[in-house]
C-alpha atoms as a PDB file:
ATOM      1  CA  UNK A   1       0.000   0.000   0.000  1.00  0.00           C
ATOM      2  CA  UNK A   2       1.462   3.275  -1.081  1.00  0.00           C
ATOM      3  CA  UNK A   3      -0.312   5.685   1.681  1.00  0.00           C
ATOM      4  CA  UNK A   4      -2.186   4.890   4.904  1.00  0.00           C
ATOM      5  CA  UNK A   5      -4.132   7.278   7.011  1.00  0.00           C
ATOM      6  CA  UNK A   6      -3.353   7.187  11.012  1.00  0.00           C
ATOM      7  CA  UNK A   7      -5.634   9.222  12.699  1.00  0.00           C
ATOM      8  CA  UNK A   8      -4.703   9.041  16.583  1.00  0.00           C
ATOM      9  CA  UNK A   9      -3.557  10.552  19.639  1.00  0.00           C
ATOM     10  CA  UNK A  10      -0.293  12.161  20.575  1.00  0.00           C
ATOM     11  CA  UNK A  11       0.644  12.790  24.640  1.00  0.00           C
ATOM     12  CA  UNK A  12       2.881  14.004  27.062  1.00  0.00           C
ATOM     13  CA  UNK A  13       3.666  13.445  30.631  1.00  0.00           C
ATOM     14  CA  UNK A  14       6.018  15.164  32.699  1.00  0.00           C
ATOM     15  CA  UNK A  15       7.816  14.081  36.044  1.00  0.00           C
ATOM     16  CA  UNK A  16       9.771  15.384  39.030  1.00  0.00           C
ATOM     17  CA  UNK A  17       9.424  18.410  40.600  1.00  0.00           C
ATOM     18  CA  UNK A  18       7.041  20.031  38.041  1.00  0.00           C
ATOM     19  CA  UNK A  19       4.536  17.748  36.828  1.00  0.00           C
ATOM     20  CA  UNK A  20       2.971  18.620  33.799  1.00  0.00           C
ATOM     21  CA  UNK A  21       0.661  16.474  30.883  1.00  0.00           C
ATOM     22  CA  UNK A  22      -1.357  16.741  28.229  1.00  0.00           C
ATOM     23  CA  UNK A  23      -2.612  15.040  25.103  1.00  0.00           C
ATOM     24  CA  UNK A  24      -3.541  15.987  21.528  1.00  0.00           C
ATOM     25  CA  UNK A  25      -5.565  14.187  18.495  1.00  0.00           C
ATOM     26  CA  UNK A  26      -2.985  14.191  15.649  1.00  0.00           C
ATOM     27  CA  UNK A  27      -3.590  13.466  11.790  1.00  0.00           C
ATOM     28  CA  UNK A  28      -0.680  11.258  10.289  1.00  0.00           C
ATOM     29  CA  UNK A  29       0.322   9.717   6.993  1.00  0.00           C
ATOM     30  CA  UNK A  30       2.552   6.608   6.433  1.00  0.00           C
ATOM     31  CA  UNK A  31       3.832   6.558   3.197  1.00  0.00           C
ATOM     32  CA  UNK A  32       6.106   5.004   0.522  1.00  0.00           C
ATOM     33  CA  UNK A  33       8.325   7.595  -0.313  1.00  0.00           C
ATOM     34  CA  UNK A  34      10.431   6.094  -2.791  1.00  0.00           C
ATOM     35  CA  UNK A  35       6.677   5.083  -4.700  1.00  0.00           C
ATOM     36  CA  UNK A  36       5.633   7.064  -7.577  1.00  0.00           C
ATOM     37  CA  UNK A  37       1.922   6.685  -6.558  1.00  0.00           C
ATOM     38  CA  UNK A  38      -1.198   6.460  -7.530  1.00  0.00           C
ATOM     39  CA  UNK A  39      -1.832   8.325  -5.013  1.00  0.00           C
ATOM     40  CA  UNK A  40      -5.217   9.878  -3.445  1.00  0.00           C
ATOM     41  CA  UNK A  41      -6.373  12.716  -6.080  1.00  0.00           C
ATOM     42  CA  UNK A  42      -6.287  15.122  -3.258  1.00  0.00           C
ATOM     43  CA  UNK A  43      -2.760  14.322  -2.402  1.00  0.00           C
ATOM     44  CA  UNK A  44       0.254  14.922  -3.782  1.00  0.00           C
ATOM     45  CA  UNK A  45       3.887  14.282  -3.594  1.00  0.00           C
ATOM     46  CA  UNK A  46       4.823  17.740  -5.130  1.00  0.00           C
ATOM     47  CA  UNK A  47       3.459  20.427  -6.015  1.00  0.00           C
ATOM     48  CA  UNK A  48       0.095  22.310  -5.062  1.00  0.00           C
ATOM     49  CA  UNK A  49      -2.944  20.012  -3.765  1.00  0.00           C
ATOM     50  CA  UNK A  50      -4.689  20.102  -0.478  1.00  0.00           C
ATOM     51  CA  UNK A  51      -2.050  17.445   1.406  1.00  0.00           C
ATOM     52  CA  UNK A  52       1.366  17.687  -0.056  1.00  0.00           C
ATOM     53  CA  UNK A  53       4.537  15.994   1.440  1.00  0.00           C
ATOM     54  CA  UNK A  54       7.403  17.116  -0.660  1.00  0.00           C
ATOM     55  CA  UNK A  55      10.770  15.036  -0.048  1.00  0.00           C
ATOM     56  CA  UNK A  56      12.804  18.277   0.563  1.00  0.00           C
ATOM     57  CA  UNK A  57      11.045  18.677   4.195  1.00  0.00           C
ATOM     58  CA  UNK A  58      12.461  15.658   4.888  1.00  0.00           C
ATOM     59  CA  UNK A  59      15.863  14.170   5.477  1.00  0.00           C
ATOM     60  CA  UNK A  60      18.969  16.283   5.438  1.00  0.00           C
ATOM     61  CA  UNK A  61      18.868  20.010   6.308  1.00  0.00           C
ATOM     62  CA  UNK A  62      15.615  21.677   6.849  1.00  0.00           C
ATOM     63  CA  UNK A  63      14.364  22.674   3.475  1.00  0.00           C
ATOM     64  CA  UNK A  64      16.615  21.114   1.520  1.00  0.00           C
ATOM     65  CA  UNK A  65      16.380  17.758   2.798  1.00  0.00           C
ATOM     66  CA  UNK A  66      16.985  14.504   0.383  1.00  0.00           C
ATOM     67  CA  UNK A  67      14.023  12.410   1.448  1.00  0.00           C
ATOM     68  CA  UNK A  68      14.704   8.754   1.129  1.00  0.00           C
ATOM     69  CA  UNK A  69      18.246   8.567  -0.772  1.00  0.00           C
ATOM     70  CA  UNK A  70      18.818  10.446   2.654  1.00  0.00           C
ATOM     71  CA  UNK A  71      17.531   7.832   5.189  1.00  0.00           C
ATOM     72  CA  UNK A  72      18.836   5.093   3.034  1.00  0.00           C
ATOM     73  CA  UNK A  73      22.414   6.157   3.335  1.00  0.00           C
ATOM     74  CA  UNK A  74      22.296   6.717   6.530  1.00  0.00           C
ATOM     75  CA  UNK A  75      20.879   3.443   7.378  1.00  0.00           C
ATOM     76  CA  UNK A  76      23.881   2.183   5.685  1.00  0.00           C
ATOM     77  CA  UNK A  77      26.879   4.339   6.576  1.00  0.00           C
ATOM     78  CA  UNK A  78      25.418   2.687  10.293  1.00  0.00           C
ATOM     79  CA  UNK A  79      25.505  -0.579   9.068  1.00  0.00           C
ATOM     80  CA  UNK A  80      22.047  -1.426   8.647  1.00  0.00           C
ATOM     81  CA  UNK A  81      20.993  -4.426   6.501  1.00  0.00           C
ATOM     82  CA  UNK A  82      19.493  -1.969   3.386  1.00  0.00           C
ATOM     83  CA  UNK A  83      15.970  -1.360   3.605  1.00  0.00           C
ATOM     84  CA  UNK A  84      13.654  -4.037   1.169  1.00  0.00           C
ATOM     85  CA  UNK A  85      11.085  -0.841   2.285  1.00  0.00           C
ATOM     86  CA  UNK A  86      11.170   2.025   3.708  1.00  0.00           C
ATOM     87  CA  UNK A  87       8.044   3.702   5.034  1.00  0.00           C
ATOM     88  CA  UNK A  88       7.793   7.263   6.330  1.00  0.00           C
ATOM     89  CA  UNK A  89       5.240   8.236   9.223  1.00  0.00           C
ATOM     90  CA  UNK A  90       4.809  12.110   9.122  1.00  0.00           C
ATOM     91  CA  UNK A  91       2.094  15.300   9.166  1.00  0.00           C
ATOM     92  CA  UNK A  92       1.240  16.227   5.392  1.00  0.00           C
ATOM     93  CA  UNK A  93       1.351  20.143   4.909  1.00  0.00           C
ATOM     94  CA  UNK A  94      -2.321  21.474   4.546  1.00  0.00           C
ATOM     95  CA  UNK A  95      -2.810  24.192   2.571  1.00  0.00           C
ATOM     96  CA  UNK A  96       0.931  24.527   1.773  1.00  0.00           C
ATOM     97  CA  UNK A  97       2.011  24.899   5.478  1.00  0.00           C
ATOM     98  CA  UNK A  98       3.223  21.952   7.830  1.00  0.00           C
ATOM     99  CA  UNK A  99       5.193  21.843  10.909  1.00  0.00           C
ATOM    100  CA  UNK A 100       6.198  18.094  12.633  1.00  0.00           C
ATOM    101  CA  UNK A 101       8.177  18.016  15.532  1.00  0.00           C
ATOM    102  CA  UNK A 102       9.296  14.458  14.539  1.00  0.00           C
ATOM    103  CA  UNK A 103       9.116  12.471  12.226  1.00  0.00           C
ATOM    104  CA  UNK A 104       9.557   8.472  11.762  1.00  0.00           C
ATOM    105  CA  UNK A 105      11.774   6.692   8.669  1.00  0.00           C
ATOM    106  CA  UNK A 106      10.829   2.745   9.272  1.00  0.00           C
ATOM    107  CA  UNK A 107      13.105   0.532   7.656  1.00  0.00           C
ATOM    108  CA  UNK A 108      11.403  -3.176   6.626  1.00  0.00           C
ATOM    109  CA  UNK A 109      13.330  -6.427   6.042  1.00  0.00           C
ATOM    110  CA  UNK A 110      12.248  -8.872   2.919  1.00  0.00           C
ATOM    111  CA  UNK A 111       9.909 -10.858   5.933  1.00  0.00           C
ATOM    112  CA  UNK A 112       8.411  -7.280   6.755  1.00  0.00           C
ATOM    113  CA  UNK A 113      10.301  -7.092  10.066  1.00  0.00           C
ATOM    114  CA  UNK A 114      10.996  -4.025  11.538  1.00  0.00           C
ATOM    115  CA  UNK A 115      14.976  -3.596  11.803  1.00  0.00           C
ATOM    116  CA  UNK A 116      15.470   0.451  12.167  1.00  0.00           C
ATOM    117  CA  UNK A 117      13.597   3.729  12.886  1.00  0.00           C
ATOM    118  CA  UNK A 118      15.315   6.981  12.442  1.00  0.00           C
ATOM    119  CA  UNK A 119      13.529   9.702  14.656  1.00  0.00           C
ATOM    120  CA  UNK A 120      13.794  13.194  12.655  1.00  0.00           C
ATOM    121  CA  UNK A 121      13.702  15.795  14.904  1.00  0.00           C
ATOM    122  CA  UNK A 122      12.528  19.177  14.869  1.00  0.00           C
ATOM    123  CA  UNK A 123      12.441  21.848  17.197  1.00  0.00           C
ATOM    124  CA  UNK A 124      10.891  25.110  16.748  1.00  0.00           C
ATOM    125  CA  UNK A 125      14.056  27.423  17.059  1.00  0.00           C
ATOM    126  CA  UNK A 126      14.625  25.552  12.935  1.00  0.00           C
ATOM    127  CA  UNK A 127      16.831  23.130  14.272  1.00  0.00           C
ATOM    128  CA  UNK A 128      17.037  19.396  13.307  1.00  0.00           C
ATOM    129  CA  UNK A 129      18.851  16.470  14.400  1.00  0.00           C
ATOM    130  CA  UNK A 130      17.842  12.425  13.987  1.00  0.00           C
ATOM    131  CA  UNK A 131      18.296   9.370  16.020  1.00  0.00           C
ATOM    132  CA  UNK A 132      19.345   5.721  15.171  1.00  0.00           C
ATOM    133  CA  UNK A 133      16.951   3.734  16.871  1.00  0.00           C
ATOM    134  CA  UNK A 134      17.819   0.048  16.338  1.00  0.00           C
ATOM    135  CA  UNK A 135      19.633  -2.928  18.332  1.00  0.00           C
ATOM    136  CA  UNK A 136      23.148  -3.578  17.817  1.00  0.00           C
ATOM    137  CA  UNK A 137      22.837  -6.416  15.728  1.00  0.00           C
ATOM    138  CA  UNK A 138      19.905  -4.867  13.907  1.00  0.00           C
ATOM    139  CA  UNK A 139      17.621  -7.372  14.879  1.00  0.00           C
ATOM    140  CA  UNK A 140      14.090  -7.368  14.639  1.00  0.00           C
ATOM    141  CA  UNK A 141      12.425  -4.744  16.714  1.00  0.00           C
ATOM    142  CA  UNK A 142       9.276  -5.987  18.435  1.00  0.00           C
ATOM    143  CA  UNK A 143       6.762  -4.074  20.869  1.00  0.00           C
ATOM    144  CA  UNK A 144       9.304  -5.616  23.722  1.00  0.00           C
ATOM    145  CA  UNK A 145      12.593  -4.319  22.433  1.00  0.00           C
ATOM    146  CA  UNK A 146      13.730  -1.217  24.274  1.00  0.00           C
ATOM    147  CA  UNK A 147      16.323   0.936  22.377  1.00  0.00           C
ATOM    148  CA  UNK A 148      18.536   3.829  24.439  1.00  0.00           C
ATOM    149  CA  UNK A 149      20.224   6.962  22.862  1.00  0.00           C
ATOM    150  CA  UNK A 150      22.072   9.397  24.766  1.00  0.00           C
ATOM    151  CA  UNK A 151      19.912  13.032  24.859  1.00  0.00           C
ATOM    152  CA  UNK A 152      21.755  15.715  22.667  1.00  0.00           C
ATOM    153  CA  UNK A 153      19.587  17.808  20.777  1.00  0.00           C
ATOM    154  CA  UNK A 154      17.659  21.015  22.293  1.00  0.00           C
ATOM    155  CA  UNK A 155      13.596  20.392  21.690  1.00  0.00           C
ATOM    156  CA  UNK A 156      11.901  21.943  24.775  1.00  0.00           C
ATOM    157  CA  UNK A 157      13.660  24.934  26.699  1.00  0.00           C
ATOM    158  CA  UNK A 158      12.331  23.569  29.935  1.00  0.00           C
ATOM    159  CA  UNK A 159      14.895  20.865  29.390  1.00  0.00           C
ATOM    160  CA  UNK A 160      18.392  20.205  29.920  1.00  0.00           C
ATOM    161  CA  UNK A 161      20.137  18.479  26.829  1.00  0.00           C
ATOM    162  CA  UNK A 162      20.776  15.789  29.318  1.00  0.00           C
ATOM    163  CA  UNK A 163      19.819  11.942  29.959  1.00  0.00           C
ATOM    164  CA  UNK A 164      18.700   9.137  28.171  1.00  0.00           C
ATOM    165  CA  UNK A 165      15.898   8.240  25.410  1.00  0.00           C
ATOM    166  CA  UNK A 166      14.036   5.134  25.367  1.00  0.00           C
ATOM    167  CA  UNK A 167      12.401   4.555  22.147  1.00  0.00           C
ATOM    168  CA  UNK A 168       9.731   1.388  22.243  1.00  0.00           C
ATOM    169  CA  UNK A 169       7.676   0.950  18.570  1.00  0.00           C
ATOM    170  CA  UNK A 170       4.633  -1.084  18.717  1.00  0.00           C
ATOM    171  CA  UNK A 171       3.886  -1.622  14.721  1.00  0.00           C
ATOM    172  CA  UNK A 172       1.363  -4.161  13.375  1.00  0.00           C
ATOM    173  CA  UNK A 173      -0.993  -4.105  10.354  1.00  0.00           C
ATOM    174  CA  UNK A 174      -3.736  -2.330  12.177  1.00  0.00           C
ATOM    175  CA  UNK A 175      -2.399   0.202  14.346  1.00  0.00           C
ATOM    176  CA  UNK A 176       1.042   1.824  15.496  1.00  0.00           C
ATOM    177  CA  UNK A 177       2.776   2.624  19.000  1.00  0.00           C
ATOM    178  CA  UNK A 178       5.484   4.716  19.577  1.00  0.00           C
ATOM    179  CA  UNK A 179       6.655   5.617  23.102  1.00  0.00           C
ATOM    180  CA  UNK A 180       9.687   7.911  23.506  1.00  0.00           C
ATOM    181  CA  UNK A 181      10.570   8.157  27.451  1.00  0.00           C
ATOM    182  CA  UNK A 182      13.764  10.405  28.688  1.00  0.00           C
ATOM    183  CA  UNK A 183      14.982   9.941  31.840  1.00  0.00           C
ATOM    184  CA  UNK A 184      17.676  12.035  33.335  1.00  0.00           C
ATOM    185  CA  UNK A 185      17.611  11.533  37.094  1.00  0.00           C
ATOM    186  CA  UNK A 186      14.630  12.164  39.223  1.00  0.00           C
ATOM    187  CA  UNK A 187      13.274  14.181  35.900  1.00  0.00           C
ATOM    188  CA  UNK A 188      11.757  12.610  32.992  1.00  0.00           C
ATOM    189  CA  UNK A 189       9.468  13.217  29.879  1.00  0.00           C
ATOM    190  CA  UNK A 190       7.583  10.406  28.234  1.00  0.00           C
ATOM    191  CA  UNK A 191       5.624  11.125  24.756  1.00  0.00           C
ATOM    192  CA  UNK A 192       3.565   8.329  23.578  1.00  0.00           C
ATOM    193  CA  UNK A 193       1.918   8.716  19.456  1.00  0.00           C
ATOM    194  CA  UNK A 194      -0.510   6.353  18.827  1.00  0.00           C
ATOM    195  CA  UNK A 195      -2.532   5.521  15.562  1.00  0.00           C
ATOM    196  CA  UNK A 196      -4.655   3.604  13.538  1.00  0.00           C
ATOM    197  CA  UNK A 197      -3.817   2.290   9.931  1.00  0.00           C
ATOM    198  CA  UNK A 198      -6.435   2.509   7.175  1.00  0.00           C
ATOM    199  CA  UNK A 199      -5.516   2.997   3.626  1.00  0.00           C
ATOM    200  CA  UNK A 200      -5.317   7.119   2.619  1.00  0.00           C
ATOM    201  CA  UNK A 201      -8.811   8.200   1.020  1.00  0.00           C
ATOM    202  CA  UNK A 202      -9.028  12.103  -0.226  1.00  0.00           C
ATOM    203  CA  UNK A 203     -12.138  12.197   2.026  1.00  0.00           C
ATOM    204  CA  UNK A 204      -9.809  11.830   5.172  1.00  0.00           C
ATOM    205  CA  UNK A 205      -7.687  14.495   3.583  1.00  0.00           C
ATOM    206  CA  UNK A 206     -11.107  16.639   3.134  1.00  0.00           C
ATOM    207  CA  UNK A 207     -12.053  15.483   7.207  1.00  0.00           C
ATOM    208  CA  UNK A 208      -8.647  16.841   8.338  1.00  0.00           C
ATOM    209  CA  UNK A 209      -8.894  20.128   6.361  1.00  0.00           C
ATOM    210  CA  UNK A 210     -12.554  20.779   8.272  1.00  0.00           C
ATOM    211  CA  UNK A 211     -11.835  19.709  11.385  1.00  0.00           C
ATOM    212  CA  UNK A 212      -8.170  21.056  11.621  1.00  0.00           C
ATOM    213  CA  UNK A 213      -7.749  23.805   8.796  1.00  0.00           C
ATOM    214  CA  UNK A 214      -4.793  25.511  10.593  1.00  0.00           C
ATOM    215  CA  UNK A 215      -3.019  22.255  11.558  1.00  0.00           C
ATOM    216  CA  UNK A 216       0.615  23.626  11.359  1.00  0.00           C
ATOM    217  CA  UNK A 217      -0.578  26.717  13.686  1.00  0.00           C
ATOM    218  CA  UNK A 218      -2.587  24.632  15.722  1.00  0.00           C
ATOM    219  CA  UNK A 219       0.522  22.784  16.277  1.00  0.00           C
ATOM    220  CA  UNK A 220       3.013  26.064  16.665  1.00  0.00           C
ATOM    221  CA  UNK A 221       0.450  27.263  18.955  1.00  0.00           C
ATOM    222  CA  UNK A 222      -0.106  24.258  21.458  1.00  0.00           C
ATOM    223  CA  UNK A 223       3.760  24.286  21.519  1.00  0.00           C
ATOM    224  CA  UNK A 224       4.217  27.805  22.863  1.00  0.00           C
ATOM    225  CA  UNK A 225       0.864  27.444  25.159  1.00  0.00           C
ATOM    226  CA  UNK A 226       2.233  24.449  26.750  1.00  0.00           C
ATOM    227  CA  UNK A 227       5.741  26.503  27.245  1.00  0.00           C
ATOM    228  CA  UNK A 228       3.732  29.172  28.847  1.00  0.00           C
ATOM    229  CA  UNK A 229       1.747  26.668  30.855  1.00  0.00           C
ATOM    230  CA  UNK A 230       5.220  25.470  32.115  1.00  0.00           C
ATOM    231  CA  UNK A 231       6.577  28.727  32.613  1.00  0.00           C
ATOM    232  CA  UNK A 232       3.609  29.644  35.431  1.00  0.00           C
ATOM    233  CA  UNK A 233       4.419  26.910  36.872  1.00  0.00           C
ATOM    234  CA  UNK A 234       7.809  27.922  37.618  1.00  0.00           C
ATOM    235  CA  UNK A 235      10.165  25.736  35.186  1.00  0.00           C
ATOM    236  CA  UNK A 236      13.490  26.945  34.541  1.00  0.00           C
ATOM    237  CA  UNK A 237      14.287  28.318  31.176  1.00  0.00           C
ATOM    238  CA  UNK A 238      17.146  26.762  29.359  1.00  0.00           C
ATOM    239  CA  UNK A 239      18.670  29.445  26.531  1.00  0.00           C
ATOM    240  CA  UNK A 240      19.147  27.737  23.038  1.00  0.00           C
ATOM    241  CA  UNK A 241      22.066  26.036  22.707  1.00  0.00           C
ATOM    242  CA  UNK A 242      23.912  25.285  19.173  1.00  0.00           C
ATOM    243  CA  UNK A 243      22.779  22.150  17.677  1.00  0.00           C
ATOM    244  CA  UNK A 244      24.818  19.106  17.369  1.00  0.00           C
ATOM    245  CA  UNK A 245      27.571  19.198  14.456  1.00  0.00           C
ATOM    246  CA  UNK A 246      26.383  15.725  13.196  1.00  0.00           C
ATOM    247  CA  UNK A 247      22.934  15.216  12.003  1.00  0.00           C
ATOM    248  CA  UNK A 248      22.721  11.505  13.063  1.00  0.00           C
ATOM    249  CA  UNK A 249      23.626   9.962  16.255  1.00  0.00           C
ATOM    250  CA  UNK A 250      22.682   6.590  17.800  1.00  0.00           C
END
């Protein structure tokens, strides 16, 4: 299947000496990106439609990112068996406009087992930076397998650049997990995205549009009011730091 709709719910949950949660409904696509289509008339791959994902949001430098000849060659410069396919789970842009504070590159084995995830990162300051999430014999991931990556990338300025990540991805036919928990002493953050999978119609595409026409605001916007939400409460501000000099780490 070329595209899949996966309508869900993305949360957060904060711990330690300011607690702090909340949780979202969230739009995504899962998508073929090395496919040439057919493809939903009301999406496209370039160009103008009402859902576009264009490869240059994606992989590499913002903007003028490589899409999947990017994820590919990372996967192998890290020594991953190459991808029979590669599926990418991200927010379209609506209207022209998008914003996705991360986005997922799964990479499938011939049996359709899941052997690496690179998490694409995005913060609002127009930073990126991606993690390597995979065992280190690139086995199979599973909905048990727990993969750790050392924190070094500034997202949220109530956060030191600090800790670990542990990634856990729950994928099956019919729906898809992702849990994302760092830990850096008595303080931790755990975000959780989960979905449904249903094959991409342009009436979902029309459903999003009237039921979330400003999705890339909407998203901006919940960003800075949770920030401001955090701020009353007293959390420390963090100023932004450079970002890493490597796009990639594991």
């Amino acid at each position: 299947m070329n595209a899949e709709f996966c309508p869900g719910t993305t949360g957060h949950a904060r711990r330690g000496a300011i607690s702090h949660g909340f949780r979202y409904h969230v739009d995504y696509v899962l998508i073929d990106p090395e496919s040439d289509g057919p493809w939903p008339r009301l999406f496209s791959r370039k160009g103008r439609n009402l859902a576009v994902l264009r490869d240059r949001d994606y992989g590499g430098v913002r903007g003028q990112g490589e899409g999947a000849t990017w994820a590919r060659c990372k996967l192998v410069e890290a020594g991953a068996p190459a991808p029979h396919s590669l599926r990418l789970l991200t927010q379209p842009r609506i209207f022209g406009s998008g914003f996705n504070p991360v986005n997922f590159w799964l990479s499938f084995d011939a049996q359709d087992h899941l052997r690496a995830v690179i998490a694409e990162v995005n913060n609002t300051f127009g930073d990126r930076h991606s993690y390597l999430c995979a065992t280190a014999d690139f086995d199979p991931i599973t909905a048990q397998t727990k993969i750790e990556s050392r924190k070094i990338f500034h997202v949220s300025p109530f956060q030191d650049i600090a800790g670990d990540y542990q990634f856990r991805f729950d994928i099956t036919d019919t729906k898809i997990a992702i849990r994302i928990a760092h830990e850096n002493g008595n303080e931790g953050v755990t975000a959780t995205l989960i979905t449904t999978r249903k094959p991409l119609r342009s009436r979902d595409l029309i459903v999003v549009a009237l039921r979330r026409p400003f999705t890339p605001i909407r998203t901006i916007a919940l960003i800075y009011w949770q920030a401001l939400r955090l701020k009353l409460k007293g959390a420390a501000y963090r100023p932004h730091p450079a970002p890493p000099h490597k796009e990639i780490s594991r």
